[in-house]
C-alpha atoms as a PDB file:
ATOM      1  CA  UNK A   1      -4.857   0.144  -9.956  1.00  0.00           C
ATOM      2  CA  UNK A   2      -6.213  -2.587  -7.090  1.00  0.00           C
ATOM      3  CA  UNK A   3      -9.543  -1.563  -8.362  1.00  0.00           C
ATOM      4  CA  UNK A   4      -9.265  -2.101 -12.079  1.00  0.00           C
ATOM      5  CA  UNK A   5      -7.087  -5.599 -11.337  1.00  0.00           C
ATOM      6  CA  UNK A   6     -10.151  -6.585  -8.894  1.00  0.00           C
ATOM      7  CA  UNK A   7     -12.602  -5.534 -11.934  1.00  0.00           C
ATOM      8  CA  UNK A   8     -10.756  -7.292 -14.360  1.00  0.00           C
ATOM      9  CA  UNK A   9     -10.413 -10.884 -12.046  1.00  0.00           C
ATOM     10  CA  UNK A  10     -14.058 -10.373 -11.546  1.00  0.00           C
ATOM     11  CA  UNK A  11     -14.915 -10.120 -15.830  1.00  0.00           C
ATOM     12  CA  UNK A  12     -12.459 -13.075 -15.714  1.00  0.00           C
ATOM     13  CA  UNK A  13     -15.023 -15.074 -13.793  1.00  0.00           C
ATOM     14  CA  UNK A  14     -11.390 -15.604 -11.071  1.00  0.00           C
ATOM     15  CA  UNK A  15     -13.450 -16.821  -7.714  1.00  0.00           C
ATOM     16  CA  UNK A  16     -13.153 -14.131  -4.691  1.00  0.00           C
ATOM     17  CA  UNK A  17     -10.597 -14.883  -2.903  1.00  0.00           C
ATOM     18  CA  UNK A  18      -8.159 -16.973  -5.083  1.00  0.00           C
ATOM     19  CA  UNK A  19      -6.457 -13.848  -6.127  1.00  0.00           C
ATOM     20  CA  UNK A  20      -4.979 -11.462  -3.485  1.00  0.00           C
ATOM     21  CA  UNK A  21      -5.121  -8.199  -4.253  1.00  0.00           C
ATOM     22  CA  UNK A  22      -3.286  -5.436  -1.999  1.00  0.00           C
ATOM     23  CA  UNK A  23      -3.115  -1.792  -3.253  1.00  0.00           C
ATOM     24  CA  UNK A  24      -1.965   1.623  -2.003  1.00  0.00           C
ATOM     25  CA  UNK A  25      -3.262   4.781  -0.516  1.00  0.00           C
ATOM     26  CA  UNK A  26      -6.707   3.512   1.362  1.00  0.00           C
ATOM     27  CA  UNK A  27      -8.442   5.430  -0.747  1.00  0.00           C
ATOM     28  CA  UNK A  28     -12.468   4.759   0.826  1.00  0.00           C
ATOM     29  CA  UNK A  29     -13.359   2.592  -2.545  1.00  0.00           C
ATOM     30  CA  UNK A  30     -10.329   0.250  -1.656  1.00  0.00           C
ATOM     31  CA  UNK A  31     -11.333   0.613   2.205  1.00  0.00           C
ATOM     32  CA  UNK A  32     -14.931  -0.427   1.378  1.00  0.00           C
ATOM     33  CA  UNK A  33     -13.285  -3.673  -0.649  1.00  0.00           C
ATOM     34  CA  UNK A  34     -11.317  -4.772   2.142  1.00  0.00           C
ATOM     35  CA  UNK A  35     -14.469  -4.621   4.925  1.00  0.00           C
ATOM     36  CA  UNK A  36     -16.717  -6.703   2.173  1.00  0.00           C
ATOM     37  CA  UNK A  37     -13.646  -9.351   1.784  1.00  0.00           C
ATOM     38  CA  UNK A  38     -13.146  -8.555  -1.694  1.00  0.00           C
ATOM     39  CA  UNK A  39      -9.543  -7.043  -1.530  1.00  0.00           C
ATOM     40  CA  UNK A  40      -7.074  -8.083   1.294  1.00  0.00           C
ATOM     41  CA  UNK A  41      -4.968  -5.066   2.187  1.00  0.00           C
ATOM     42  CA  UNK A  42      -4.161  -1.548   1.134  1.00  0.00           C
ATOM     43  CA  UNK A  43      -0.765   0.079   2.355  1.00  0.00           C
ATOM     44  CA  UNK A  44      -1.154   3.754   3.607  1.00  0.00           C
ATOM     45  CA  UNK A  45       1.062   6.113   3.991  1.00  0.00           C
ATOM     46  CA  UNK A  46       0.346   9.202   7.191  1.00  0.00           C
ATOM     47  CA  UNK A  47      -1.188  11.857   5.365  1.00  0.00           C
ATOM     48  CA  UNK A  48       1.334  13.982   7.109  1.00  0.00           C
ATOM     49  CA  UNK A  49       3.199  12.907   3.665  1.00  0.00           C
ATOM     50  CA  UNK A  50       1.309  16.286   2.124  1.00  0.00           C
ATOM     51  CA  UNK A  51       2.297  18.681   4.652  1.00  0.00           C
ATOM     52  CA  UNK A  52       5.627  17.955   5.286  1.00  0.00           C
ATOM     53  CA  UNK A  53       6.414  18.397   1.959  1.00  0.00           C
ATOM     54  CA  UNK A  54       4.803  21.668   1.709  1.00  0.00           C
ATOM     55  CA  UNK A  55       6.684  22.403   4.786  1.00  0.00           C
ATOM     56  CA  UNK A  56       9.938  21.787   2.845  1.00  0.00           C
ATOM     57  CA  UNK A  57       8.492  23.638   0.054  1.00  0.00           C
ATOM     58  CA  UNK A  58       8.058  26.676   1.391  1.00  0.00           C
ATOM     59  CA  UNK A  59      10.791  26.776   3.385  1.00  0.00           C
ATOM     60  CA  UNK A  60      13.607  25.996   0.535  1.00  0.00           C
ATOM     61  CA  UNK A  61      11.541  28.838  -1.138  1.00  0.00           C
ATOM     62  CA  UNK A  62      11.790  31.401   1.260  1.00  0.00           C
ATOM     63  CA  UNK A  63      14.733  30.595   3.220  1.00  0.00           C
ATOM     64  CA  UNK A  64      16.865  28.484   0.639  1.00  0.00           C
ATOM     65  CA  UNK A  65      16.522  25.769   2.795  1.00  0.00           C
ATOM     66  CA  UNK A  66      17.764  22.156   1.686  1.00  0.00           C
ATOM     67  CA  UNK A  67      14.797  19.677   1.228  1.00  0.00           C
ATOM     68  CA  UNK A  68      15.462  16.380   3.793  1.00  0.00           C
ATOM     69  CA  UNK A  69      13.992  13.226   4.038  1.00  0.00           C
ATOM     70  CA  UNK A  70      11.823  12.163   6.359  1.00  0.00           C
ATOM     71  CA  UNK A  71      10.818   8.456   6.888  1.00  0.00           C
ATOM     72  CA  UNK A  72       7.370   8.255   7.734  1.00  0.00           C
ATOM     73  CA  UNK A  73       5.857   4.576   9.067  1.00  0.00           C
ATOM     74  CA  UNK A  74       3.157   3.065   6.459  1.00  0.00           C
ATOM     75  CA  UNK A  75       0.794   1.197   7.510  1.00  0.00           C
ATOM     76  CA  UNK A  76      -1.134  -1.891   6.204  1.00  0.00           C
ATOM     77  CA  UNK A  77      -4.704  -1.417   6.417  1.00  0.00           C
ATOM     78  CA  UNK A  78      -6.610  -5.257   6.217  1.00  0.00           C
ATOM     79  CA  UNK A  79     -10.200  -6.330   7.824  1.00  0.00           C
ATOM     80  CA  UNK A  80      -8.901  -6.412  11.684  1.00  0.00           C
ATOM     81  CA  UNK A  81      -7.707  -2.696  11.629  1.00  0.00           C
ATOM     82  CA  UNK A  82      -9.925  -0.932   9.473  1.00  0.00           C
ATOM     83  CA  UNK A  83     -10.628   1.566  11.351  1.00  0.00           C
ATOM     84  CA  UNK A  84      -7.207   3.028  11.820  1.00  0.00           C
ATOM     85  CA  UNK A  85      -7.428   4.455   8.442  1.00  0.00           C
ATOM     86  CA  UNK A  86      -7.169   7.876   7.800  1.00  0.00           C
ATOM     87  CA  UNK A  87     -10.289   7.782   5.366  1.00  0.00           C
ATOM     88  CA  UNK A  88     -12.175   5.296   7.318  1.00  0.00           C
ATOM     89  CA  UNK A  89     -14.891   7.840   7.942  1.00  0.00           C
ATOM     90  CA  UNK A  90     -15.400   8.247   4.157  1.00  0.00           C
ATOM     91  CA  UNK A  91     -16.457   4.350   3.521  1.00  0.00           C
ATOM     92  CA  UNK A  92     -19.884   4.130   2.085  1.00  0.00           C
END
């Protein structure tokens, strides 16, 4: 959705910049917008998120186990810590 809202600012003929746009996921398009300056941030969540879930999956299927919660830390990928993202190898 940060991409279509940055396309549709940019059809608006909106200057870079005077909009801040933040999304979710750091998907490598999104990544690729914040290192040109286009986009500011994009708030990622450990991709542990998949496997702990399967985790839970199979184990309430197998062993009847009850599903818990686990908090897992986001983090907010901008410019000065691009490279911690998990898809940072991806950005073309």
């Amino acid at each position: 959705m940060a991409l279509g809202a940055l396309a549709a600012i940019e059809q608006a003929g909106t200057p870079t910049g005077k909009i801040v746009v933040v999304g979710i996921d750091g998907l490598p398009e999104a990544l690729a917008k914040i290192r040109d300056g286009e986009m500011a941030a994009s708030v990622q969540f450990p991709l542990l998120q998949v496997r702990f879930a399967l985790e839970a999956l199979v184990a309430r299927l197998r062993d009847n186990k009850a599903v818990e919660g686990k908090l897992l830390d986001p983090l907010v990928i901008e410019k000065s810590n691009l490279q911690q993202a998990d898809r940072y190898s991806e950005i073309k």
